[in-house]
Protein backbone atom coordinates (compact mmCIF):
# COMPACT_ATOMS: atom_id res chain seq x y z
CA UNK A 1 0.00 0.00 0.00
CA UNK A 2 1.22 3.76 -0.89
CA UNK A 3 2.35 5.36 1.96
CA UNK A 4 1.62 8.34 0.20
CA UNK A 5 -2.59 8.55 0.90
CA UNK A 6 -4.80 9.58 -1.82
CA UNK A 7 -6.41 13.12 -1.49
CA UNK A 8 -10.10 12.91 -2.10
CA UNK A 9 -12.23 15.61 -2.22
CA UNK A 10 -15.63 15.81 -0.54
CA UNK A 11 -18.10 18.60 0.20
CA UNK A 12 -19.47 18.50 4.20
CA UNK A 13 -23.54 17.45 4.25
CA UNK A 14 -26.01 19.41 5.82
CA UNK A 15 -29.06 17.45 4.76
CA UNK A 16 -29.60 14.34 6.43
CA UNK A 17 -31.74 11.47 6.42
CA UNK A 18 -32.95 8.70 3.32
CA UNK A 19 -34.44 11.38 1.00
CA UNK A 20 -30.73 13.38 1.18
CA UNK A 21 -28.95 10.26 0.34
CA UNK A 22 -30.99 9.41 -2.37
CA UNK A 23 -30.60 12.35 -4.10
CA UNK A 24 -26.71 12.45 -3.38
CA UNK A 25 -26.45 9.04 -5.10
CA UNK A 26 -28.48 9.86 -7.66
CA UNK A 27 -26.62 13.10 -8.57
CA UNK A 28 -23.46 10.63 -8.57
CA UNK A 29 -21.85 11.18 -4.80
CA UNK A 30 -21.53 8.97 -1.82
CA UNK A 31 -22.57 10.06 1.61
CA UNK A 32 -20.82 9.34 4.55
CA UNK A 33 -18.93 9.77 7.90
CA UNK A 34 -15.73 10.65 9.52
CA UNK A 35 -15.41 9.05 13.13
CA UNK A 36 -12.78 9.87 15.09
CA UNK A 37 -12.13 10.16 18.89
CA UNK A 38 -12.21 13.34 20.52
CA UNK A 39 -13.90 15.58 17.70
CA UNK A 40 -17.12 15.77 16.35
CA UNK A 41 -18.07 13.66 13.29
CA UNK A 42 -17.79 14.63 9.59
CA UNK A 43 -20.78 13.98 7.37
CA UNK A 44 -19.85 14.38 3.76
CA UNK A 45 -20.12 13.44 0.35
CA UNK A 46 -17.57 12.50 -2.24
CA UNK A 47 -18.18 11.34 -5.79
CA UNK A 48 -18.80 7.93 -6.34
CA UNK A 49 -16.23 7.14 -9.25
CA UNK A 50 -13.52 8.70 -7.15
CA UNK A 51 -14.11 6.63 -3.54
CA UNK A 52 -14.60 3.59 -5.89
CA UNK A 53 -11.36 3.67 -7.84
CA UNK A 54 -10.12 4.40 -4.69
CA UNK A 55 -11.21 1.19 -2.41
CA UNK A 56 -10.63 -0.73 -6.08
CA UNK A 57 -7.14 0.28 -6.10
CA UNK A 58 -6.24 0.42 -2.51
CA UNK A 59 -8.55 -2.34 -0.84
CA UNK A 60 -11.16 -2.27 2.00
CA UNK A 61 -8.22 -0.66 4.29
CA UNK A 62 -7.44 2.08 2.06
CA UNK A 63 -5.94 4.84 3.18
CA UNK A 64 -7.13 8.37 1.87
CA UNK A 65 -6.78 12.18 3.09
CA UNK A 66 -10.34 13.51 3.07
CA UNK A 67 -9.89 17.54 1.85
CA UNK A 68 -13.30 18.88 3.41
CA UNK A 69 -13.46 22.65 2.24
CA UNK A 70 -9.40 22.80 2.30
CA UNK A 71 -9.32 20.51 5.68
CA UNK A 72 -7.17 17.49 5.12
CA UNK A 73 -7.96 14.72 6.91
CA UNK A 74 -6.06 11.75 7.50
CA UNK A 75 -8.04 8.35 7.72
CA UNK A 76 -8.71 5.16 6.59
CA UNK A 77 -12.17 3.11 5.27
CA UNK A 78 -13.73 1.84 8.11
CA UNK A 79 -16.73 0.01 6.55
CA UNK A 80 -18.32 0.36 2.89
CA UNK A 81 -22.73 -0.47 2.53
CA UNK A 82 -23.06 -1.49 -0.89
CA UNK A 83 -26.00 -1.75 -3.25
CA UNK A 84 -27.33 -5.26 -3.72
CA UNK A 85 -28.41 -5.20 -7.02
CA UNK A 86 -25.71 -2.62 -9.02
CA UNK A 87 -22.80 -3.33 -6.05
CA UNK A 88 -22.46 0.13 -6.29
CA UNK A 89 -21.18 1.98 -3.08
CA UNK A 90 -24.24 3.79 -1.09
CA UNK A 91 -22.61 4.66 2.25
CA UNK A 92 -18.65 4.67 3.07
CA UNK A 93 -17.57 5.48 7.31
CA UNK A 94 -13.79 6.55 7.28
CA UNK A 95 -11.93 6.27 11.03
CA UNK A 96 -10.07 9.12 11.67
CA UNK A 97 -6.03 8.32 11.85
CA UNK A 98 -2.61 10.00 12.81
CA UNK A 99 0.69 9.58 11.36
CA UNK A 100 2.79 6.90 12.92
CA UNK A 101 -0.46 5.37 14.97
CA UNK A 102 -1.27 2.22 14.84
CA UNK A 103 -4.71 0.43 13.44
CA UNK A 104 -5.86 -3.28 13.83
CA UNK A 105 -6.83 -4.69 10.57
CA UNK A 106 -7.35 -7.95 8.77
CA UNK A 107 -6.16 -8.92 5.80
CA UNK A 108 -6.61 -10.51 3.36
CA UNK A 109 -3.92 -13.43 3.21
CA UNK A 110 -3.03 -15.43 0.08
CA UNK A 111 -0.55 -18.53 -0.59
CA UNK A 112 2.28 -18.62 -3.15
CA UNK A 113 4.47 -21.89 -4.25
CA UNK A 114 3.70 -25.52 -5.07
CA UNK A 115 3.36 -28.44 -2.51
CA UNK A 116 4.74 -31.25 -3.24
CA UNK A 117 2.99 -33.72 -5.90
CA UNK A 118 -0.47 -35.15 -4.88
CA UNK A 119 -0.57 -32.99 -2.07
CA UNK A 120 -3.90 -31.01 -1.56
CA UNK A 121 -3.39 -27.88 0.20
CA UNK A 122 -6.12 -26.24 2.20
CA UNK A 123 -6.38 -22.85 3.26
CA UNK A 124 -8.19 -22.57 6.00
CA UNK A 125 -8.26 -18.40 7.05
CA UNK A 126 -9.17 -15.81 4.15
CA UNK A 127 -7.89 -12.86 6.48
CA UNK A 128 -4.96 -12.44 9.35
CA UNK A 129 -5.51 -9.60 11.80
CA UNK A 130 -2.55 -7.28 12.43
CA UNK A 131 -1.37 -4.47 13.95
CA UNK A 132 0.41 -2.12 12.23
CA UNK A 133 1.06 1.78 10.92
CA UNK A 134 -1.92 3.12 9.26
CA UNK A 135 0.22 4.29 6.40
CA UNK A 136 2.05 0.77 5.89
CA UNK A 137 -1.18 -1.73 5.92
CA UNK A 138 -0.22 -4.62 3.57
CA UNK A 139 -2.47 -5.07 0.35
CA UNK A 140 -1.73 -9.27 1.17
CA UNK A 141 0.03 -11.89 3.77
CA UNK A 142 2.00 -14.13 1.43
CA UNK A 143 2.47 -17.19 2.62
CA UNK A 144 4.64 -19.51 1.16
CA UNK A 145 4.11 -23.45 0.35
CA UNK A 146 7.00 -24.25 -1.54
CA UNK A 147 7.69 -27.68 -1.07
CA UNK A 148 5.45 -28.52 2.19
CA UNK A 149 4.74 -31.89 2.49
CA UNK A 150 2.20 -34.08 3.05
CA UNK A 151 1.08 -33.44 6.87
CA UNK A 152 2.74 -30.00 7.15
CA UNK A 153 0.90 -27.15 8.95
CA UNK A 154 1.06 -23.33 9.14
CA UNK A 155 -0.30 -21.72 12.01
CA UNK A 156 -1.00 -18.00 12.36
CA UNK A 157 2.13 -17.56 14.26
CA UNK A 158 4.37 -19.37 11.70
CA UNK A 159 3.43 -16.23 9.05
CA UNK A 160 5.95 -13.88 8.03
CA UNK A 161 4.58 -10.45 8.55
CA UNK A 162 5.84 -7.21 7.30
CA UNK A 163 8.09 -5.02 9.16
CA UNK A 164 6.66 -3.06 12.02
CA UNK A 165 3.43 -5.60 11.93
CA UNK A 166 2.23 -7.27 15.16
CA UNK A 167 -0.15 -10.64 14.70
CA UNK A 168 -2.90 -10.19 17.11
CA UNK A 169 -4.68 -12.90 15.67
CA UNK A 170 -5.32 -16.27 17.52
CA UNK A 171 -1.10 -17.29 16.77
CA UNK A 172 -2.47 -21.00 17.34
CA UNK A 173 -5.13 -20.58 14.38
CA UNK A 174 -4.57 -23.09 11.18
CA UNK A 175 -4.00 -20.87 8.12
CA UNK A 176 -3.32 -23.61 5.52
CA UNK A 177 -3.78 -27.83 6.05
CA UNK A 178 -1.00 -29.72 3.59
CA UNK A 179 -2.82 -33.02 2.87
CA UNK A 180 -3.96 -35.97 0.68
CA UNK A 181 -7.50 -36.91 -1.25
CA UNK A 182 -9.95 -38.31 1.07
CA UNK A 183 -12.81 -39.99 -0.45
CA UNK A 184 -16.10 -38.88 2.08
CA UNK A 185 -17.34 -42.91 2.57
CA UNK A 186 -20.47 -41.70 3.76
CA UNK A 187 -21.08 -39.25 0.97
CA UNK A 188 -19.51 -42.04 -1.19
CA UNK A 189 -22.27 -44.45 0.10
CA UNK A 190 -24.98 -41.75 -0.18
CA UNK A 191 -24.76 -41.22 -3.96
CA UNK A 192 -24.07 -44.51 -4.57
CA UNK A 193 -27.11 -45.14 -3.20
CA UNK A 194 -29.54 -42.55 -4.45
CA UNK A 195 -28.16 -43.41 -8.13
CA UNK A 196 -28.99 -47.08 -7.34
CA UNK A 197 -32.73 -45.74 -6.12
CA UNK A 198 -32.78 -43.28 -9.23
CA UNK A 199 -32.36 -46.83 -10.96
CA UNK A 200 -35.20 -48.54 -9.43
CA UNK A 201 -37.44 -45.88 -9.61
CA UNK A 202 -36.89 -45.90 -13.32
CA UNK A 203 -37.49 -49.82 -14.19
CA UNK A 204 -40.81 -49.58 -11.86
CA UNK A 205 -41.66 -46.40 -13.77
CA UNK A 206 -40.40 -48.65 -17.29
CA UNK A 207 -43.08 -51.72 -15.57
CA UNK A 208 -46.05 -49.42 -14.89
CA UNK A 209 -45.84 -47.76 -18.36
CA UNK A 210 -45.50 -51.24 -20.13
CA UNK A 211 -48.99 -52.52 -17.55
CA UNK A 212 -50.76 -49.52 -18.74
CA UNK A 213 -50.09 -49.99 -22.14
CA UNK A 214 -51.10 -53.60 -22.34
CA UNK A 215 -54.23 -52.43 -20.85
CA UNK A 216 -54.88 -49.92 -23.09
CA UNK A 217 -54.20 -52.50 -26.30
CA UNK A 218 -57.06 -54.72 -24.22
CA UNK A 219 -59.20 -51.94 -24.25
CA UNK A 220 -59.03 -50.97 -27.22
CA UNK A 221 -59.56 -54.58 -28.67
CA UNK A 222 -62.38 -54.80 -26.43
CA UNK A 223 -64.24 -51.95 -28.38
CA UNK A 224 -63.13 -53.36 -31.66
CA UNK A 225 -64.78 -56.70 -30.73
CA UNK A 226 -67.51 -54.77 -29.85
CA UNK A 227 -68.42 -53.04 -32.62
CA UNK A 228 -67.68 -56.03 -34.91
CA UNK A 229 -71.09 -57.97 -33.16
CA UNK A 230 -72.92 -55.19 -33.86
């Protein structure tokens, strides 16, 4: 991440409530707020392709300077409401920072390398939480497999973290599983035997039709018969 924060512009709100939102988003801005302890909070709007590009580029712990009417201030996304239907961002809350102070975070943690052949590797954490300077929060944890081996664990506290960065994570927590194929017996079992049901239910279904159709053929001679003694 930049450890030089994006400036993003935003205008201060003095409307409030669902019918002011809805015509900020629909003139193309973003409402929100600025929490931060000891001062009051900052309602404000920014533009919408800005704050996107912005958490797009820079991630869900982005790190921006908010320029309110020629205030800068220094903070970083705190949560993001999006729409349901478009995804589009309706509501962003920024936490107010200071240079050199620390934030708690997660992030998002990904795996690099091969295991070793016929090895399945499971990762079992999508995110690591850390402690570290607001302006150096890690796009990634990269942990590395290279060569594990069947049976091999990493644990939260095994993970290389970047410099300055304090796990405050559960250090006992499994992060990735190195392991083999395991056939589920009972799920196994379970098709196995719902396919040999599907079966069944088919050659009764074949039976009946064939019953009904020799009864039809009777029926129909019947009336034939019928209309012959006539």
């Amino acid at each position: 991440m930049a450890t030089t924060p994006t400036v993003v512009k935003a205008e201060k709100r003095e409307e409030f409530g669902k019918g002011a939102s809805r015509r900020l988003r629909r003139d193309g801005k973003v409402p929100g707020v600025l929490y931060e302890s000891g001062i009051e909070n900052v309602h404000f709007a920014v533009d919408r392709i800005e704050i996107t590009a912005l958490v797009r580029n820079d991630g869900s712990n982005a790190i921006l300077e908010l320029d309110v009417d020629g205030e800068k201030l220094l903070c970083m996304v705190k949560n993001i409401d999006q729409n349901v239907i478009t995804l589009d961002i309706d509501h962003i809350d920024l936490l107010g920072v200071k240079r050199g102070e620390k934030v708690t975070v997660e992030v998002p943690v990904v795996t690099e390398g091969e295991a070793v052949e016929d090895a399945v590797v499971l990762q079992e954490v999508d995110v690591l939480e850390i402690e570290v300077d607001a302006l150096n929060i890690p796009d990634e944890i990269v942990v590395n497999i290279e060569g594990k081996e069947i049976g091999e664990q990493v644990v939260a506290g095994d993970v290389t973290l970047p410099a300055g960065a304090a796990l405050t994570s559960d250090p006992e927590a499994l992060v990735v599983n190195v392991t083999f194929f395991q056939e589920d017996e009972e799920l196994e079992a379970a098709a196995a035997e719902a396919e040999e049901g599907g079966a069944e239910a088919g050659a009764d279904s074949s039976d009946a039709d064939a019953d009904n159709a020799k009864d039809v053929e009777i029926a129909d001679g019947g009336e034939g018969d019928e209309g012959a003694s006539e």
